[in-house]
PDB file of N, CA and C in Angstrom:
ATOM      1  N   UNK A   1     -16.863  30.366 -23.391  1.00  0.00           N
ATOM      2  CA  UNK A   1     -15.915  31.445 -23.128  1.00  0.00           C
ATOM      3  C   UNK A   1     -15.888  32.347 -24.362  1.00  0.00           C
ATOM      4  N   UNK A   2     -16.153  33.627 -24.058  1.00  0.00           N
ATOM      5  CA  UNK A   2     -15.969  34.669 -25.347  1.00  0.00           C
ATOM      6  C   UNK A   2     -14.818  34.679 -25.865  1.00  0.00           C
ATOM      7  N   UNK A   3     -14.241  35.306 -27.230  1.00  0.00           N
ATOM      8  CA  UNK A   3     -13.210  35.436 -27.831  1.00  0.00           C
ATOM      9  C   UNK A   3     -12.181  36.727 -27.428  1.00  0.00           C
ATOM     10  N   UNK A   4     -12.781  37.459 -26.156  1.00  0.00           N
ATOM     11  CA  UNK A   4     -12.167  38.216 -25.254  1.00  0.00           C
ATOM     12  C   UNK A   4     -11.868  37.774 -24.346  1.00  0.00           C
ATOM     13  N   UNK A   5     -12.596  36.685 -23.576  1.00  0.00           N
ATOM     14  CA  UNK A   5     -11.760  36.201 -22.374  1.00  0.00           C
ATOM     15  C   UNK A   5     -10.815  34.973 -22.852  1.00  0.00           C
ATOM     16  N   UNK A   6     -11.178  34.912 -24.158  1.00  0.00           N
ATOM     17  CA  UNK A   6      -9.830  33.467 -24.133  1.00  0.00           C
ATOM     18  C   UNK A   6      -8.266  34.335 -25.068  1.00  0.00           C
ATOM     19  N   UNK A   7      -8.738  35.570 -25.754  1.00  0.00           N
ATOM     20  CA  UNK A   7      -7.411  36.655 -25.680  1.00  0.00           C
ATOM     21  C   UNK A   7      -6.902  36.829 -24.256  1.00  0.00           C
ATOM     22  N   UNK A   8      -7.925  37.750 -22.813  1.00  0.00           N
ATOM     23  CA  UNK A   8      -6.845  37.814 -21.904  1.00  0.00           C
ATOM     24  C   UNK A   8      -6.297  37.100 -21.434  1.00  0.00           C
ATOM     25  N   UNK A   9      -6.997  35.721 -21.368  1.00  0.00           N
ATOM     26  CA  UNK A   9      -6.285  34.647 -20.621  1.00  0.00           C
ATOM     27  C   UNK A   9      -4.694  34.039 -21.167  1.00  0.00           C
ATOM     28  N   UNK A  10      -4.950  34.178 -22.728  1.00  0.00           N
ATOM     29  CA  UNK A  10      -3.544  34.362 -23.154  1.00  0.00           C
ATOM     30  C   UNK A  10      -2.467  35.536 -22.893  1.00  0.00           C
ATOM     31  N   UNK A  11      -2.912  36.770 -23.081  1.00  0.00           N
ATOM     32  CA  UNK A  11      -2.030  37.903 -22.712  1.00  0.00           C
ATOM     33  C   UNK A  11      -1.347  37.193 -21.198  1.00  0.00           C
ATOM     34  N   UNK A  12      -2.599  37.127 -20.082  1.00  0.00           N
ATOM     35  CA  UNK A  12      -2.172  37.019 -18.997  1.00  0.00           C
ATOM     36  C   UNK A  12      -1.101  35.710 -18.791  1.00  0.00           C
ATOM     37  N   UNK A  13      -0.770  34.549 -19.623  1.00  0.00           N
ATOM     38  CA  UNK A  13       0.185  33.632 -19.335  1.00  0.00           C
ATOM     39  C   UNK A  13       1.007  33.827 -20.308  1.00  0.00           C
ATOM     40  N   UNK A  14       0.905  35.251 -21.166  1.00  0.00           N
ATOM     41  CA  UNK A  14       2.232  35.208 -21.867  1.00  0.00           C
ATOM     42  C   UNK A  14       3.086  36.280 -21.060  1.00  0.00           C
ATOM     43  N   UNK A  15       2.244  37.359 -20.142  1.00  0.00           N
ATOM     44  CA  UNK A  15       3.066  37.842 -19.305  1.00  0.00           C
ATOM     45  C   UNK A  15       3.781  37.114 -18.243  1.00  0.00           C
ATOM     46  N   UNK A  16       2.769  36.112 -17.575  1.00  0.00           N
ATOM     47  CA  UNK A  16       3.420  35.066 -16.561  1.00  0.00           C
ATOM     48  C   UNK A  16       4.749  34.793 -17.307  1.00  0.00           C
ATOM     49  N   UNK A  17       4.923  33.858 -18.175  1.00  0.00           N
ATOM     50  CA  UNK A  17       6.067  33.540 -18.957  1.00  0.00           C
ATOM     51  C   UNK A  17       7.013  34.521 -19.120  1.00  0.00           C
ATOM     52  N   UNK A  18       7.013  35.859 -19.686  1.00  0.00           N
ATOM     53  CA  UNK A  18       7.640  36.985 -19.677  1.00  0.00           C
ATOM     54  C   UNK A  18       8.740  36.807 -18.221  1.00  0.00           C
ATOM     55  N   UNK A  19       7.478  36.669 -17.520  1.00  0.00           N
ATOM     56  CA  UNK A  19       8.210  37.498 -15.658  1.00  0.00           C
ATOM     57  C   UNK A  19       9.113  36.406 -15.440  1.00  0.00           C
ATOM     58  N   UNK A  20       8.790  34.936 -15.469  1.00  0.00           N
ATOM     59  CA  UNK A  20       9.310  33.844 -15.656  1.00  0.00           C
ATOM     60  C   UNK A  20      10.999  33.570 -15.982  1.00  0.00           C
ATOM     61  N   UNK A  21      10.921  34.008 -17.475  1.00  0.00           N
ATOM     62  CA  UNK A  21      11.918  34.497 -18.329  1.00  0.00           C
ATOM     63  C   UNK A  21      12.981  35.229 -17.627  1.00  0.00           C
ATOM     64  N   UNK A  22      12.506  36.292 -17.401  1.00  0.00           N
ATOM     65  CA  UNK A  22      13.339  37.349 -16.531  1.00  0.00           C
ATOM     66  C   UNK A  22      13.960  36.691 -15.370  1.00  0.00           C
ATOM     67  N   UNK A  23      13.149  35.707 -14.429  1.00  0.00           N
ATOM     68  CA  UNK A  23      13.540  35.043 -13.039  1.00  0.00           C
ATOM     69  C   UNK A  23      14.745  33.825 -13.808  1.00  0.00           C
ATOM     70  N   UNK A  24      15.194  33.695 -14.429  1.00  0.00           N
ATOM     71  CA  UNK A  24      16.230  32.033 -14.609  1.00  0.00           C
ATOM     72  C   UNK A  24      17.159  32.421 -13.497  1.00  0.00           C
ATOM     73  N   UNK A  25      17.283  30.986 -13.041  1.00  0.00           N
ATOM     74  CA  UNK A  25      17.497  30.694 -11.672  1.00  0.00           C
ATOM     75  C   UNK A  25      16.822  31.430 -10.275  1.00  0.00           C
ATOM     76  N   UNK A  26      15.847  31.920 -10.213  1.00  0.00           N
ATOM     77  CA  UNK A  26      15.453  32.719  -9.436  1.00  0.00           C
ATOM     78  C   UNK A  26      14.833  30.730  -8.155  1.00  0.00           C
ATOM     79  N   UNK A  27      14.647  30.670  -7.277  1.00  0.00           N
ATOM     80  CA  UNK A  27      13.929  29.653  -6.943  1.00  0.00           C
ATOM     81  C   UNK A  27      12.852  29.767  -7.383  1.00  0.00           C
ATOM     82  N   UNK A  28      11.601  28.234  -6.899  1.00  0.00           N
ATOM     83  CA  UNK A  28      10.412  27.695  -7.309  1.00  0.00           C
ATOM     84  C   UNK A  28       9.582  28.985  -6.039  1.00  0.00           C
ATOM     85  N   UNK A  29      10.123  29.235  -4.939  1.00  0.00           N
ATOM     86  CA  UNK A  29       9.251  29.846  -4.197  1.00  0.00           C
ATOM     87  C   UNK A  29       9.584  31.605  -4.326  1.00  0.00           C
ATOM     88  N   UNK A  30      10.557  31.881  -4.866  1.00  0.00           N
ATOM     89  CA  UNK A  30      10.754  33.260  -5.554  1.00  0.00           C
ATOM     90  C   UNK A  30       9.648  33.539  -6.940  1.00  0.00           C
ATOM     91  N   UNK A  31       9.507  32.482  -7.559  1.00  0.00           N
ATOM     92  CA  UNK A  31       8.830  32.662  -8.935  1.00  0.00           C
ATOM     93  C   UNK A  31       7.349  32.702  -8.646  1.00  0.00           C
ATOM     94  N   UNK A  32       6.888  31.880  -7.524  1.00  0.00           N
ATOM     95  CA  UNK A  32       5.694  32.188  -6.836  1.00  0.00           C
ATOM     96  C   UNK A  32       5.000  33.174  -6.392  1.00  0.00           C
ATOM     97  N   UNK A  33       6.281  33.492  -5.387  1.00  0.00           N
ATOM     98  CA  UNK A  33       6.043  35.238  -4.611  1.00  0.00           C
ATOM     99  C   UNK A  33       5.605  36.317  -5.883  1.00  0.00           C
ATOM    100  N   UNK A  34       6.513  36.410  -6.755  1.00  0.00           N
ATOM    101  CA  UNK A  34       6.158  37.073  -7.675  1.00  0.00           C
ATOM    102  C   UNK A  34       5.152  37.596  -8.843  1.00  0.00           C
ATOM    103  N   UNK A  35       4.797  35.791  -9.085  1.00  0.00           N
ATOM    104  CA  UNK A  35       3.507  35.890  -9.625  1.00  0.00           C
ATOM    105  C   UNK A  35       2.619  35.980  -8.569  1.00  0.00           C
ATOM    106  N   UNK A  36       2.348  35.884  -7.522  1.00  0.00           N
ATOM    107  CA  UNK A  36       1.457  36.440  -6.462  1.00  0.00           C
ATOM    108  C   UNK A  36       1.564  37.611  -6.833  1.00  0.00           C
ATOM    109  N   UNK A  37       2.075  38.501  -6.232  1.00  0.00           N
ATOM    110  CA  UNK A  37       2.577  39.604  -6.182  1.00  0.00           C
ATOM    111  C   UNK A  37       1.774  40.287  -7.575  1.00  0.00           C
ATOM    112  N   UNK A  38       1.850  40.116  -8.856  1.00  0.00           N
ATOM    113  CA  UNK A  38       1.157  40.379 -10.496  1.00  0.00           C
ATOM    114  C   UNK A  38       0.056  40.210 -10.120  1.00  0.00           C
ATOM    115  N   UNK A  39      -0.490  39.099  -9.282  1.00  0.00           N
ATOM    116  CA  UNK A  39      -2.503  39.569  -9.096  1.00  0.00           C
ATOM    117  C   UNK A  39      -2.791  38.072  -9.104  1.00  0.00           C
ATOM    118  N   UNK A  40      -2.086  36.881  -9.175  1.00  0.00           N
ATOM    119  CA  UNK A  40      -1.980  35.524  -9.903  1.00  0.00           C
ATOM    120  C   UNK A  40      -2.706  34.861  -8.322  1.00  0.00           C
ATOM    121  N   UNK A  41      -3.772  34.338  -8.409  1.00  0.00           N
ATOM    122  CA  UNK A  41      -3.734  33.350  -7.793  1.00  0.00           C
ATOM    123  C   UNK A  41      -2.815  31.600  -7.058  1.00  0.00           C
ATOM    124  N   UNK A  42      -3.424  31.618  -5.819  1.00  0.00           N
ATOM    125  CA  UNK A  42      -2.405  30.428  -5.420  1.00  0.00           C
ATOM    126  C   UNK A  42      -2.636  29.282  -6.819  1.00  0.00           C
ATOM    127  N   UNK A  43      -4.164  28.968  -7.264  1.00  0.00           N
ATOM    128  CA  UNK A  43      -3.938  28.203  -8.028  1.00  0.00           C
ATOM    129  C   UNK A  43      -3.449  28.337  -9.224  1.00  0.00           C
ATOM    130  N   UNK A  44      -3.886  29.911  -9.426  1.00  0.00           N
ATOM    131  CA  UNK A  44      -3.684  29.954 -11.030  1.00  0.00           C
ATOM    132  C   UNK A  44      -2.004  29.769 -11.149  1.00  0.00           C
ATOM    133  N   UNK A  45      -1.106  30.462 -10.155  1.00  0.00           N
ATOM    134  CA  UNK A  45       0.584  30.123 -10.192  1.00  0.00           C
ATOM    135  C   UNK A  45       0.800  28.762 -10.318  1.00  0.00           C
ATOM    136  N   UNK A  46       0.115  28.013  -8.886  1.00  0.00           N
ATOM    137  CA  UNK A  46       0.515  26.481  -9.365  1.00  0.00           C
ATOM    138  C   UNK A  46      -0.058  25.526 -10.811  1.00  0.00           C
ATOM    139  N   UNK A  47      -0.955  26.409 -11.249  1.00  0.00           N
ATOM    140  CA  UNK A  47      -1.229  25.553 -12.777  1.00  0.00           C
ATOM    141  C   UNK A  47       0.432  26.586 -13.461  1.00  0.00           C
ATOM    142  N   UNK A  48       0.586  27.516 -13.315  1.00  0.00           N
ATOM    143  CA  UNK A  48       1.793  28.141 -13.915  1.00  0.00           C
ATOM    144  C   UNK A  48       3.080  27.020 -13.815  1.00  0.00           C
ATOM    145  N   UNK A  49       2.923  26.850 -13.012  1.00  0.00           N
ATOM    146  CA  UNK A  49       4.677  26.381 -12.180  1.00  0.00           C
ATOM    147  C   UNK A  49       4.381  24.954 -12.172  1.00  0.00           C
ATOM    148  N   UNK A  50       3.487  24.541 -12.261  1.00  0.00           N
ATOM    149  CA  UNK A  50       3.218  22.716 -12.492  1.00  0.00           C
ATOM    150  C   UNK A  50       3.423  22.403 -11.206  1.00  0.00           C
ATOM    151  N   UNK A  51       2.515  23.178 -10.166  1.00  0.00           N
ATOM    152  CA  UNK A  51       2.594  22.402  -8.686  1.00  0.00           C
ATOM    153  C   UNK A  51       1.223  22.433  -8.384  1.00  0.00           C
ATOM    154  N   UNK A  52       1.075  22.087  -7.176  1.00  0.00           N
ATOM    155  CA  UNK A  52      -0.344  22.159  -6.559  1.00  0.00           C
ATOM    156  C   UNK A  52      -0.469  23.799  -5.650  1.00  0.00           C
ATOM    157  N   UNK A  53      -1.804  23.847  -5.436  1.00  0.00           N
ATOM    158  CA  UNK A  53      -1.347  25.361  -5.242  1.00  0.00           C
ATOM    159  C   UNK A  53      -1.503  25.032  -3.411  1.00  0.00           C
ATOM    160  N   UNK A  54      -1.473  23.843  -2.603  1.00  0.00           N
ATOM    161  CA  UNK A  54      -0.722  24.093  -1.233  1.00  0.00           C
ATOM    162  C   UNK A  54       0.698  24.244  -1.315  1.00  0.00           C
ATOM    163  N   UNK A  55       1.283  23.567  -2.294  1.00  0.00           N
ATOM    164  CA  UNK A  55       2.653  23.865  -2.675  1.00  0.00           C
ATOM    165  C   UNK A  55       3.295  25.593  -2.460  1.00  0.00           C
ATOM    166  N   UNK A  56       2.335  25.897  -3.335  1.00  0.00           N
ATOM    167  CA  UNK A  56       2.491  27.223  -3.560  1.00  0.00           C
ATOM    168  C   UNK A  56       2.089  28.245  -2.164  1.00  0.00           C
ATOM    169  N   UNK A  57       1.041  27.907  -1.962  1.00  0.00           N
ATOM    170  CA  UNK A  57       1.222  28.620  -0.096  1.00  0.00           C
ATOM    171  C   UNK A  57       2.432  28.156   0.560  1.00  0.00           C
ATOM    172  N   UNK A  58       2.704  26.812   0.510  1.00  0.00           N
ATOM    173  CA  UNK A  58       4.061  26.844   1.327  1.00  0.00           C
ATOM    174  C   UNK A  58       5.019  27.811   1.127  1.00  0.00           C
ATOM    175  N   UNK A  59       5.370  27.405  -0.405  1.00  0.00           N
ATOM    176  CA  UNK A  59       6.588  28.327  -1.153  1.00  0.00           C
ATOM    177  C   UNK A  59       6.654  29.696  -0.729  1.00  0.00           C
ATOM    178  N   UNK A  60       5.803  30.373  -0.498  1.00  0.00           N
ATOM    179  CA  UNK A  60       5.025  31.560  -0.660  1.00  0.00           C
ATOM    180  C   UNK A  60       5.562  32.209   0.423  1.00  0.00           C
ATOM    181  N   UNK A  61       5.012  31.199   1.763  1.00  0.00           N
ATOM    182  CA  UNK A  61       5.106  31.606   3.148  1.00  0.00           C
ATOM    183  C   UNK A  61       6.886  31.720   3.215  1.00  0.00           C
ATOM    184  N   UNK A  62       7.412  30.366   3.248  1.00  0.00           N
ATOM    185  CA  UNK A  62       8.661  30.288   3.199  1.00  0.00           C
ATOM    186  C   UNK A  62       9.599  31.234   3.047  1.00  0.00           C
ATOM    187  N   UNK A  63       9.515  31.961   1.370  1.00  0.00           N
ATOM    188  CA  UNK A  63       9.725  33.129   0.684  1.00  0.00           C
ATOM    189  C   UNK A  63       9.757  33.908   1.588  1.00  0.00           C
ATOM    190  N   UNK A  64       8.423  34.615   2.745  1.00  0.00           N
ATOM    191  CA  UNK A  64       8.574  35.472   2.634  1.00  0.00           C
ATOM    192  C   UNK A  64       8.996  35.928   4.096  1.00  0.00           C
ATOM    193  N   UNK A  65       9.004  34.425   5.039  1.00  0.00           N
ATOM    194  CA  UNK A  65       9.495  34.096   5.939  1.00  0.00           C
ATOM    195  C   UNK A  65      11.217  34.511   6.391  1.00  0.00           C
ATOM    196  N   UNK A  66      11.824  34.239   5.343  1.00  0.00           N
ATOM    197  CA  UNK A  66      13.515  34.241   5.243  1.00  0.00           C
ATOM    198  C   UNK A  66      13.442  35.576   4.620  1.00  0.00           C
ATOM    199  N   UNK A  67      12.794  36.636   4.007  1.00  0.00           N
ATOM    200  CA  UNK A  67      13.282  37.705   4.045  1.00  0.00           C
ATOM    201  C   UNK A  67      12.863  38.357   4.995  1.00  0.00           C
ATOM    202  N   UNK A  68      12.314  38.000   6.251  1.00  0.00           N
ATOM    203  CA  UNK A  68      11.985  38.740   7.303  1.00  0.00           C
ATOM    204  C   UNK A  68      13.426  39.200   8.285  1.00  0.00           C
TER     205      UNK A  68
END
């Protein structure tokens, strides 16, 4: 890995964390939607959020299910 892709990869989970930050108390499937939403993959969120990323499709769907 170059010394540019292991900078963005940091930028990119110090923004995750950032958005994170901002969500306290937000739910596990709100914090999902969101990092979806930033460009984040199902897995790359669930390595974020310490789930599996079917987890995270559930969450996801759920989310976006009840604001329908």
């Amino acid at each position: 890995m170059s010394p540019e892709q292991v900078n963005e990869d940091r930028l990119e989970r110090l923004l995750a964390l950032i958005l994170l930050q901002q969500m306290k108390g937000a739910s596990l499937g709100e914090k999902a939607l969101q990092l979806n939403l930033a460009g984040f993959t199902n897995i790359e969120v669930a390595n974020i959020l310490q789930t599996s990323a079917d987890s995270v499709k559930s969450l996801i769907h759920q989310v976006r299910k009840k604001g329908r």
